[in-house]
C-alpha atoms as a PDB file:
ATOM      1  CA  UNK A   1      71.674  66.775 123.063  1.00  0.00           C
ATOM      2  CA  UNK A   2      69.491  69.956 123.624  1.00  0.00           C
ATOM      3  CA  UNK A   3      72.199  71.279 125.635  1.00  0.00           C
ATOM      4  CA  UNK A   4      74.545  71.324 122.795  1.00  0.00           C
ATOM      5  CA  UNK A   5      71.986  72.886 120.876  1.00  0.00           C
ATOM      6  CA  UNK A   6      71.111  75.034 122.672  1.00  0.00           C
ATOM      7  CA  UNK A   7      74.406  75.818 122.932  1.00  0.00           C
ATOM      8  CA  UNK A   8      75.495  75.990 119.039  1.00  0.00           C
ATOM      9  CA  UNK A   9      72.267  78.388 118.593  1.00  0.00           C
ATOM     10  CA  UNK A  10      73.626  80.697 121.452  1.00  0.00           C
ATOM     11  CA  UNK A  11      77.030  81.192 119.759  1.00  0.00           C
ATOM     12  CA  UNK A  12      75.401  81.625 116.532  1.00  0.00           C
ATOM     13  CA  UNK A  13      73.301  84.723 117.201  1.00  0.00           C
ATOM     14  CA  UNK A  14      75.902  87.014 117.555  1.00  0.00           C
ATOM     15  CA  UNK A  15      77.611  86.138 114.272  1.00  0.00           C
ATOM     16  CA  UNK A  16      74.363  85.956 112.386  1.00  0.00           C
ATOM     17  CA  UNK A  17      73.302  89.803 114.600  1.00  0.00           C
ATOM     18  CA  UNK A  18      76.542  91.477 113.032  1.00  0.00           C
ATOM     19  CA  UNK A  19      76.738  89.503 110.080  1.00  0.00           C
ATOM     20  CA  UNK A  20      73.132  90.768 108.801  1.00  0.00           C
ATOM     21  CA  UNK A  21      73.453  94.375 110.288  1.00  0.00           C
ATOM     22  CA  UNK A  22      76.838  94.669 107.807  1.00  0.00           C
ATOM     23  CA  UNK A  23      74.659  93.110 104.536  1.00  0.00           C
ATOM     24  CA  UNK A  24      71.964  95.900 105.777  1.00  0.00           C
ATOM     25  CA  UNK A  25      74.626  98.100 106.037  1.00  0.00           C
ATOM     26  CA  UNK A  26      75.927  97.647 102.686  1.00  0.00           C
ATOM     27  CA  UNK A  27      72.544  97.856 100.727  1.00  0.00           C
ATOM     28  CA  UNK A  28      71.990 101.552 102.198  1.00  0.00           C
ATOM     29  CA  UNK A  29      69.521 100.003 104.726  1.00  0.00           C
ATOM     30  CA  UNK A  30      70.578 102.198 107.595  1.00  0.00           C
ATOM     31  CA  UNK A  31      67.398 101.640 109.998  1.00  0.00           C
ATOM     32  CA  UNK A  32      67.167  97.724 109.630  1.00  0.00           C
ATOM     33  CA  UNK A  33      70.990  97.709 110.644  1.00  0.00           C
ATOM     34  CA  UNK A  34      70.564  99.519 113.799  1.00  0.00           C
ATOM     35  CA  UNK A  35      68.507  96.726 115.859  1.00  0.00           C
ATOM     36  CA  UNK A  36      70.581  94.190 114.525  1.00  0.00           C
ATOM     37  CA  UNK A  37      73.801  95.977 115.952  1.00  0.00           C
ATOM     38  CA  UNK A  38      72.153  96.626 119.263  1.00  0.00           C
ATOM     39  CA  UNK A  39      71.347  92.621 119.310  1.00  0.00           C
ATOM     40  CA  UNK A  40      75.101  91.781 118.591  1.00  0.00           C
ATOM     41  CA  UNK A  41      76.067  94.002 121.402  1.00  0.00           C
ATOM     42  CA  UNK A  42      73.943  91.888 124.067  1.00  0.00           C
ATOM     43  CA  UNK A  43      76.005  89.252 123.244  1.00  0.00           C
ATOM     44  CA  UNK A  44      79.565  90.266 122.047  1.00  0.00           C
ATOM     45  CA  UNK A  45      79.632  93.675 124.779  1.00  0.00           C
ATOM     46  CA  UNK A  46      80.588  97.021 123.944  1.00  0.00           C
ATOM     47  CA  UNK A  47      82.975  97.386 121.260  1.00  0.00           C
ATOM     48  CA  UNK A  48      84.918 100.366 118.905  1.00  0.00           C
ATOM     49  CA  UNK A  49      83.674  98.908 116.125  1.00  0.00           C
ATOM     50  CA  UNK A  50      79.968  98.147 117.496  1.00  0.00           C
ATOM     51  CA  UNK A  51      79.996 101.815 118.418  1.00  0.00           C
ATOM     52  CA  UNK A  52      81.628 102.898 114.967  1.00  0.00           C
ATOM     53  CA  UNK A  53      78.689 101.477 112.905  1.00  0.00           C
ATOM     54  CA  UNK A  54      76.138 102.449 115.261  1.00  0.00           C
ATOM     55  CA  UNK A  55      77.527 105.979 114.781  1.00  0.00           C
ATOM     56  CA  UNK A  56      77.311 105.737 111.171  1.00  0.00           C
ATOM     57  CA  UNK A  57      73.837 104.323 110.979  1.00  0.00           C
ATOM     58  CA  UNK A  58      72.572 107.243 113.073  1.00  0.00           C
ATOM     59  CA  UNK A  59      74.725 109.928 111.142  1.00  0.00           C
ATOM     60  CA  UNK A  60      72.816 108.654 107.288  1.00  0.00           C
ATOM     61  CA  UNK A  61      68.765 108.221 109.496  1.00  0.00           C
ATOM     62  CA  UNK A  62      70.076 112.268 110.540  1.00  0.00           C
ATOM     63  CA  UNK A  63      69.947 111.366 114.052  1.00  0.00           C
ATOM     64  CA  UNK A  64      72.728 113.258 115.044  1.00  0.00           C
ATOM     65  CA  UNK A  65      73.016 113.153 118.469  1.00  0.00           C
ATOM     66  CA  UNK A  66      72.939 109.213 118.993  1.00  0.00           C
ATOM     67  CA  UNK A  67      75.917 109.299 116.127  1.00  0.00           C
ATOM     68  CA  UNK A  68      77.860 111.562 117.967  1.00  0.00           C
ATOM     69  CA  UNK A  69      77.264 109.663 121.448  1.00  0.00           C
ATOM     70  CA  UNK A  70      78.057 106.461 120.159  1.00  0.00           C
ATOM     71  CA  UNK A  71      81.038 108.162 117.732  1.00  0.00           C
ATOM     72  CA  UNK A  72      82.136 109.450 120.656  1.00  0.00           C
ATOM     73  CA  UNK A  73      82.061 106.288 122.622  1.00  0.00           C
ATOM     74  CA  UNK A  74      84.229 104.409 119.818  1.00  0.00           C
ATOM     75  CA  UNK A  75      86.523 107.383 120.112  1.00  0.00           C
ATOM     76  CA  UNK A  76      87.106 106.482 123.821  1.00  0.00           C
ATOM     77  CA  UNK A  77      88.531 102.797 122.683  1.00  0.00           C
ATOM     78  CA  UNK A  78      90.334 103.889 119.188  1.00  0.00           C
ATOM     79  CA  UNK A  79      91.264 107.470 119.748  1.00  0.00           C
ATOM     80  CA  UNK A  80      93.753 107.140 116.868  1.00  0.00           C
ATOM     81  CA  UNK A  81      90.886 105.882 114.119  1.00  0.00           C
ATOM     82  CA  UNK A  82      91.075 108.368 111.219  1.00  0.00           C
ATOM     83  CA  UNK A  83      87.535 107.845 109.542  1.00  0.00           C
ATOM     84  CA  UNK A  84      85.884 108.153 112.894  1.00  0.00           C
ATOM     85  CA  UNK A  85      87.813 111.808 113.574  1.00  0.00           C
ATOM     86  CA  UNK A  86      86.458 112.468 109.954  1.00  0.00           C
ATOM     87  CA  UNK A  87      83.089 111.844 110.756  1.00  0.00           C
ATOM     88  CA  UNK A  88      82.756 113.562 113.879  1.00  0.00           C
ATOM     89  CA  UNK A  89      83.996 116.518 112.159  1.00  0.00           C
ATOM     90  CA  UNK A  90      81.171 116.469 109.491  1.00  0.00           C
ATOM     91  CA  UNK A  91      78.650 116.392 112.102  1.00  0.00           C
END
């Protein structure tokens, strides 16, 4: 029995990670998001979208560098993304 819930719990935290770093996201709260998308990536890896958001949380706190790193790291996987060629180009 604990295994399986230990189990459900460890599938759960990615979800939940992303889930509440897109509702932080969407209220404007750019600095609560950012741990919260680092968490998901522990689980769920290194992703285009991961690195996407990351890049836009950075880019609204005005750390610049970090957005263009991980902007630049989403390039790398979606080269072809519009709104991320945007972006880089207002930084």
């Amino acid at each position: 029995m604990r295994t399986w819930l230990l189990l459900l719990w460890l599938l759960s935290v990615p979800v939940w990670s992303q889930t509440s770093a897109l509702e932080s996201m969407q209220k404007g709260e750019w600095n609560e998001a950012v741990p919260l998308l680092l968490e998901s990536e522990k689980f769920e890896g290194p992703g285009a979208n991961l690195y996407y958001n990351l890049g836009l949380c950075y880019q609204r706190i005005h750390d610049l560098g970090r957005a263009r790193a991980y902007y630049q790291a989403s390039l790398q996987r979606t080269p072809w993304n519009p709104s991320l060629h945007k972006n880089l180009a207002l930084l």
